[in-house]
Protein backbone atom coordinates (compact mmCIF):
# COMPACT_ATOMS: atom_id res chain seq x y z
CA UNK A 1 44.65 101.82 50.85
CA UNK A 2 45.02 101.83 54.56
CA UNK A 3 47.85 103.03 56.30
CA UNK A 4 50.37 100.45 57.53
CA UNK A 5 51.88 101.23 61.21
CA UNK A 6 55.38 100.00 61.35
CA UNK A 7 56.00 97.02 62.82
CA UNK A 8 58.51 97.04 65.63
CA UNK A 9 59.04 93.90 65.64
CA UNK A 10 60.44 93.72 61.88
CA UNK A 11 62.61 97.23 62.80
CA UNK A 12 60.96 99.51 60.70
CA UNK A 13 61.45 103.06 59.98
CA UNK A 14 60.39 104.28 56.91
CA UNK A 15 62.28 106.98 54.87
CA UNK A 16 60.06 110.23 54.24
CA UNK A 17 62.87 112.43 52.88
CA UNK A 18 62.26 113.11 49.66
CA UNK A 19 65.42 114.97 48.72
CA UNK A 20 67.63 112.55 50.82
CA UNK A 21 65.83 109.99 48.63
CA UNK A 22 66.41 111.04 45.34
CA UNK A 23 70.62 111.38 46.56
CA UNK A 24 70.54 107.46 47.47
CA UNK A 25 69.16 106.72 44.37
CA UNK A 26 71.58 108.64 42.77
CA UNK A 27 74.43 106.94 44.45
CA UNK A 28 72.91 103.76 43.46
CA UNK A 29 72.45 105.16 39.77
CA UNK A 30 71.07 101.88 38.15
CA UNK A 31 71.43 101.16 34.56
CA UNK A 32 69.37 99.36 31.73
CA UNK A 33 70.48 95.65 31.56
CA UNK A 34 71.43 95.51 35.85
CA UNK A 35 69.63 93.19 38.08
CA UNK A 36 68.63 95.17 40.66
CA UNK A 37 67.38 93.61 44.10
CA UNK A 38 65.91 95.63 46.59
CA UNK A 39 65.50 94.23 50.77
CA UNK A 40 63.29 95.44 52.58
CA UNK A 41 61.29 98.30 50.49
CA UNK A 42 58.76 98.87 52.72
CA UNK A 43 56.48 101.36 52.05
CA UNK A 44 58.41 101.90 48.66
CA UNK A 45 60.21 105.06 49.71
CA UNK A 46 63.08 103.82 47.76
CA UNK A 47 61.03 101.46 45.20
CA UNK A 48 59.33 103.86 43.68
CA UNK A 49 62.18 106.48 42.85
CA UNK A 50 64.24 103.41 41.53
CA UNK A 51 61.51 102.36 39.47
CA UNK A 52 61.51 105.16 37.41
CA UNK A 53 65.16 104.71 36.67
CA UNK A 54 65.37 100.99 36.51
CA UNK A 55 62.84 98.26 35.33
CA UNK A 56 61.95 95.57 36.45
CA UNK A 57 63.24 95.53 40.53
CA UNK A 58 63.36 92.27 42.66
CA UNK A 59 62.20 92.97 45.98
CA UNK A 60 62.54 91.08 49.02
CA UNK A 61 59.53 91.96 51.80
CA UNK A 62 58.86 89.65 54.91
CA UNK A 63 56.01 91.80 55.88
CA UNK A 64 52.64 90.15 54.55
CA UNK A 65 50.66 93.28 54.26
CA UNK A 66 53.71 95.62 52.10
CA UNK A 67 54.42 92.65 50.03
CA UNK A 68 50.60 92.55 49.07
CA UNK A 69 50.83 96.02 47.97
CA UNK A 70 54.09 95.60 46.07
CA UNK A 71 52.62 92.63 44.26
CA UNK A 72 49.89 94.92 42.85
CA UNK A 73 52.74 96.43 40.33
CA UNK A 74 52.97 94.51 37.20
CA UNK A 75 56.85 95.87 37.38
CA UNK A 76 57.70 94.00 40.73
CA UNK A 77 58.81 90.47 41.55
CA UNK A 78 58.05 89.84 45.14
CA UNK A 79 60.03 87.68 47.34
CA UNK A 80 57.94 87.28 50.76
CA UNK A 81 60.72 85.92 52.77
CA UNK A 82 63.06 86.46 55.94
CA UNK A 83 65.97 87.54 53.90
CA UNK A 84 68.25 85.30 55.96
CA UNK A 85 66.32 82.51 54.04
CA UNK A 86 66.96 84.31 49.93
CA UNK A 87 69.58 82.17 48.34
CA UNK A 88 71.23 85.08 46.27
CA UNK A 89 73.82 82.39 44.82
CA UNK A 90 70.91 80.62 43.37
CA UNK A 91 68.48 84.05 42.22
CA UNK A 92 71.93 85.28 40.19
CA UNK A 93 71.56 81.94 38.52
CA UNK A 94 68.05 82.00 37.79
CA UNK A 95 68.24 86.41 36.62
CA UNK A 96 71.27 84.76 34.61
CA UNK A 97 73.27 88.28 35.86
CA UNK A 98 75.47 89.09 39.14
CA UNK A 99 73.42 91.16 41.24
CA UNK A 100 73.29 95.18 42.44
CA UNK A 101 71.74 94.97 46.02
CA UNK A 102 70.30 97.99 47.79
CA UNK A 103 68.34 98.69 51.18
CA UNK A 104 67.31 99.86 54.56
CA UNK A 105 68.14 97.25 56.33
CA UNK A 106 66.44 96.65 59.40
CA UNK A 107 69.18 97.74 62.58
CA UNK A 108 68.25 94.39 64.61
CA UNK A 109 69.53 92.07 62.25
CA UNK A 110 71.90 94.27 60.04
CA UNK A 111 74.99 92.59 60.95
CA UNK A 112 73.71 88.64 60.14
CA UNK A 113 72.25 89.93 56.88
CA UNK A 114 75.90 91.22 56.11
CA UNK A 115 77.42 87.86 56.94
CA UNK A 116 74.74 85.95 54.79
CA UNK A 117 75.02 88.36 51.66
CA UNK A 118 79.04 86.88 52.02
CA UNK A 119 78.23 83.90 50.75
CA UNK A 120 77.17 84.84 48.09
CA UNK A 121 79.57 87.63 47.48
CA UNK A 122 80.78 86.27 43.80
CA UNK A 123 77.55 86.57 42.50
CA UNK A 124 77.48 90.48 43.38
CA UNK A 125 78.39 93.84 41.43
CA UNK A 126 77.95 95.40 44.25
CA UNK A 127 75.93 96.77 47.23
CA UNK A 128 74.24 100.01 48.94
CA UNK A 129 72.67 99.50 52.17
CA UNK A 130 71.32 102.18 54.90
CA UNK A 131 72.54 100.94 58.35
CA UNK A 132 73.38 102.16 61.78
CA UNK A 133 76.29 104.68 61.20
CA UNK A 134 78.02 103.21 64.12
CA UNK A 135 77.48 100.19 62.22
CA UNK A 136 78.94 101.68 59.21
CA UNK A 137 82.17 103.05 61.05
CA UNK A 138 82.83 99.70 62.22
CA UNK A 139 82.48 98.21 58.57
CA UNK A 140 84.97 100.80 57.10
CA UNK A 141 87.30 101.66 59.91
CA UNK A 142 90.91 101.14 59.62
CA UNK A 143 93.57 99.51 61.39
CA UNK A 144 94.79 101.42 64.40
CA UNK A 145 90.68 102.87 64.93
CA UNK A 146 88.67 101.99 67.60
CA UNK A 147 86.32 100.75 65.49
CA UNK A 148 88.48 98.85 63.76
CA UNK A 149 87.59 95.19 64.65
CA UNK A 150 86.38 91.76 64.12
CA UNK A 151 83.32 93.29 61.19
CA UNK A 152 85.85 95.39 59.82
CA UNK A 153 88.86 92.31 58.83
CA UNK A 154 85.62 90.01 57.64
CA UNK A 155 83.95 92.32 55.27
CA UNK A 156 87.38 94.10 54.16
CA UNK A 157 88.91 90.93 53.23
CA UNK A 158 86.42 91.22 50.12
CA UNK A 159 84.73 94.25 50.13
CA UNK A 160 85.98 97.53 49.12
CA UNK A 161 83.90 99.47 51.49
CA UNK A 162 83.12 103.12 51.91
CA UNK A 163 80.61 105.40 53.94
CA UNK A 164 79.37 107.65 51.16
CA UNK A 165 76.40 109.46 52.39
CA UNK A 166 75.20 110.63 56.45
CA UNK A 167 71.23 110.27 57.28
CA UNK A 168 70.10 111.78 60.16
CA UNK A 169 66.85 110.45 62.56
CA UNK A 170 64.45 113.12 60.88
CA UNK A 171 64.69 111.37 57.21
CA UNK A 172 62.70 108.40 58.97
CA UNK A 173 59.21 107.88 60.18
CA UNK A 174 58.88 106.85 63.32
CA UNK A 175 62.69 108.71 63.60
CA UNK A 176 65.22 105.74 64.88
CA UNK A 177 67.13 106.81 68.07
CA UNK A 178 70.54 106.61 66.32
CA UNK A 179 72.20 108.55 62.98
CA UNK A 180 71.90 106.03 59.79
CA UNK A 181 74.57 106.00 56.87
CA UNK A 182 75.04 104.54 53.29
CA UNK A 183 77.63 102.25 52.73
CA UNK A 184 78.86 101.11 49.41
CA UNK A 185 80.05 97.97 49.19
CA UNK A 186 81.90 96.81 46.00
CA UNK A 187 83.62 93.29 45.75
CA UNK A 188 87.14 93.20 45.19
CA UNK A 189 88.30 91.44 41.83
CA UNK A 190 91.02 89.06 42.95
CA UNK A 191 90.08 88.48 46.46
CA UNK A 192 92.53 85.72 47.90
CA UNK A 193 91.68 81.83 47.78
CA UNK A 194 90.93 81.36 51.45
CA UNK A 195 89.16 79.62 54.07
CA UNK A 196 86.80 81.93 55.47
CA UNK A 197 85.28 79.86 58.27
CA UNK A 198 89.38 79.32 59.10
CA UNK A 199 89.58 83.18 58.78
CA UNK A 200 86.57 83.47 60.85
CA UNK A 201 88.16 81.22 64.33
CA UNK A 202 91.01 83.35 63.48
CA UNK A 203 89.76 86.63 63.54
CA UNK A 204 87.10 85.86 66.15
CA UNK A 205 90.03 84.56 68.89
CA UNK A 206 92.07 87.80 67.77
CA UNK A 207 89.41 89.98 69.11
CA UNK A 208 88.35 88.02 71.53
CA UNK A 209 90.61 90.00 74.30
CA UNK A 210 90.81 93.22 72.78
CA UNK A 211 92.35 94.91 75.35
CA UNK A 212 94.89 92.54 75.79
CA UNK A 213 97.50 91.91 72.86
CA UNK A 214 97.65 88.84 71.07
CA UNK A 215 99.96 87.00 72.55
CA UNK A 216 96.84 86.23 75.28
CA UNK A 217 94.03 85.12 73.02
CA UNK A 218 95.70 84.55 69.15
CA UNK A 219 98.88 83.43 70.37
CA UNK A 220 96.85 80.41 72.26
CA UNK A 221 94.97 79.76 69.59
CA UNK A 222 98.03 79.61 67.17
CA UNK A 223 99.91 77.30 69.65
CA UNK A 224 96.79 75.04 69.55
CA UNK A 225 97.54 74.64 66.04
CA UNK A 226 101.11 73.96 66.12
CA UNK A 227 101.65 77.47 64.31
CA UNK A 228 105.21 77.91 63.78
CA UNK A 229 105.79 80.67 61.72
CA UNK A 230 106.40 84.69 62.87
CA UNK A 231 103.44 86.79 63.75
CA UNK A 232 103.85 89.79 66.00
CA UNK A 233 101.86 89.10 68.72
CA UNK A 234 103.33 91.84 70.88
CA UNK A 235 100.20 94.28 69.39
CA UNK A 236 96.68 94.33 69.93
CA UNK A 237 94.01 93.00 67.14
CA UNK A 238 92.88 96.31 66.54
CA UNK A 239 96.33 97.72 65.10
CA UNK A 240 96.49 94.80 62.87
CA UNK A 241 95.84 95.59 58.96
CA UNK A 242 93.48 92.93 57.13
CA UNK A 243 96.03 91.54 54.52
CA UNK A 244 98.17 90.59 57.97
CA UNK A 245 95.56 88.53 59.11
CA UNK A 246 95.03 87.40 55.69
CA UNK A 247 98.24 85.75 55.18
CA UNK A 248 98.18 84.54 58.91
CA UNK A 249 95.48 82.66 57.80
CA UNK A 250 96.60 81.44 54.24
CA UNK A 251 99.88 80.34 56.42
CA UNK A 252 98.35 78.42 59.20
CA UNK A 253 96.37 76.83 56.18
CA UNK A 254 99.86 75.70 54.47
């Protein structure tokens, strides 16, 4: 088979460490009976190893050449797609089982895929990706952190997330220019009944002025709605905890 040269355009680095391998897929640990969906395997760094703990795998592979090879294994399903196109709400319908979803996802585009695995968040057990660990800090970070911002309230509002394992540049061929992490997202059990586009304006004007407290970009936006309840705006966004901007949001709702 020929060799593939990674595509630039599609973001890819492919994993070559073995040992560093073998620990993801022990994070992961898949189980007889899961529905395991993999994005973006690639060259099947991850595939393979996961394979031999868990059959059959879902894959999702927008390059035409890797998702020819995959499609040689008889225990494969192929999805050649953008993954910004999967409906996950409507492949946990047709596996008839919530899903486990696991990847490398590609750095460009990490942050959209994030946002587009939210909708379908009820129909998840849970998820391991490999992102930027920047990226990662930002998705875990806590109030009061300067990473702490607008990624951070949307994904914590219902995700338990957590940073579980460091990659460095050397696992990867061609070696990225920034340090990679794992992050484990699991979705929490009794998230509250909210609107999250409404959380989304909300959260988006918050941070809009970071810098700045609230009272210069939320407390407009408030005021626009006729908010009249009591929200300290005399603080920044960042120093804000999520279940605060939570019940802002169920409030303005009421």
């Amino acid at each position: 088979m020929s060799q593939h040269i990674p595509r630039k355009r599609f973001g890819q680095h492919f994993l070559t460490d073995k040992a560093l391998i073998e620990a993801i897929v022990d994070l992961i640990d898949p189980r007889a009976g899961e529905t395991l969906v993999e994005i973006g395997p690639g060259l099947g760094a991850m595939t393979l190893p996961l394979l031999k703990r868990h059959q059959p795998l879902t894959v999702i592979e927008l390059d035409r050449d890797l998702a020819a090879r995959l499609r040689q294994r008889d225990d494969v399903e192929v999805i050649e797609s953008d993954v910004l196109k999967v409906d996950f709400k409507a492949l946990a319908a047709a596996k008839g089982a919530k899903l486990r979803v696991v990847g490398n996802l590609p750095y460009n585009i990490s942050t959209p895929i994030l946002f587009h695995l939210l909708d379908a968040v009820d129909d998840v057990v849970d998820q391991h990706f490999m992102l930027q660990k920047e990226v990662v800090a930002r998705m875990a970070a806590a109030p009061g952190n300067k990473d702490f911002g607008r990624l951070s309230v949307m994904l914590q509002w219902r995700y338990d997330i957590e940073s579980v394992l460091d990659v460095p540049p050397q696992a990867f061929d061609p070696p990225p220019r920034v340090d990679s992490a794992i992050v484990r997202m699991v979705p929490l059990t009794t998230p509250p009944a909210l609107d999250a586009k409404l959380l989304g304006a909300l959260v988006t004007s918050a941070f809009s002025q970071r810098r700045k407290l609230l009272r210069h970009s939320l407390g407009r936006w408030l005021a626009e709605r006729n908010y009249a309840g009591h929200f300290d705006l005399q603080r920044r966004a960042e120093e804000v905890p999520v279940a605060e901007f939570v019940a802002l949001a169920l409030e303005v709702k009421g």
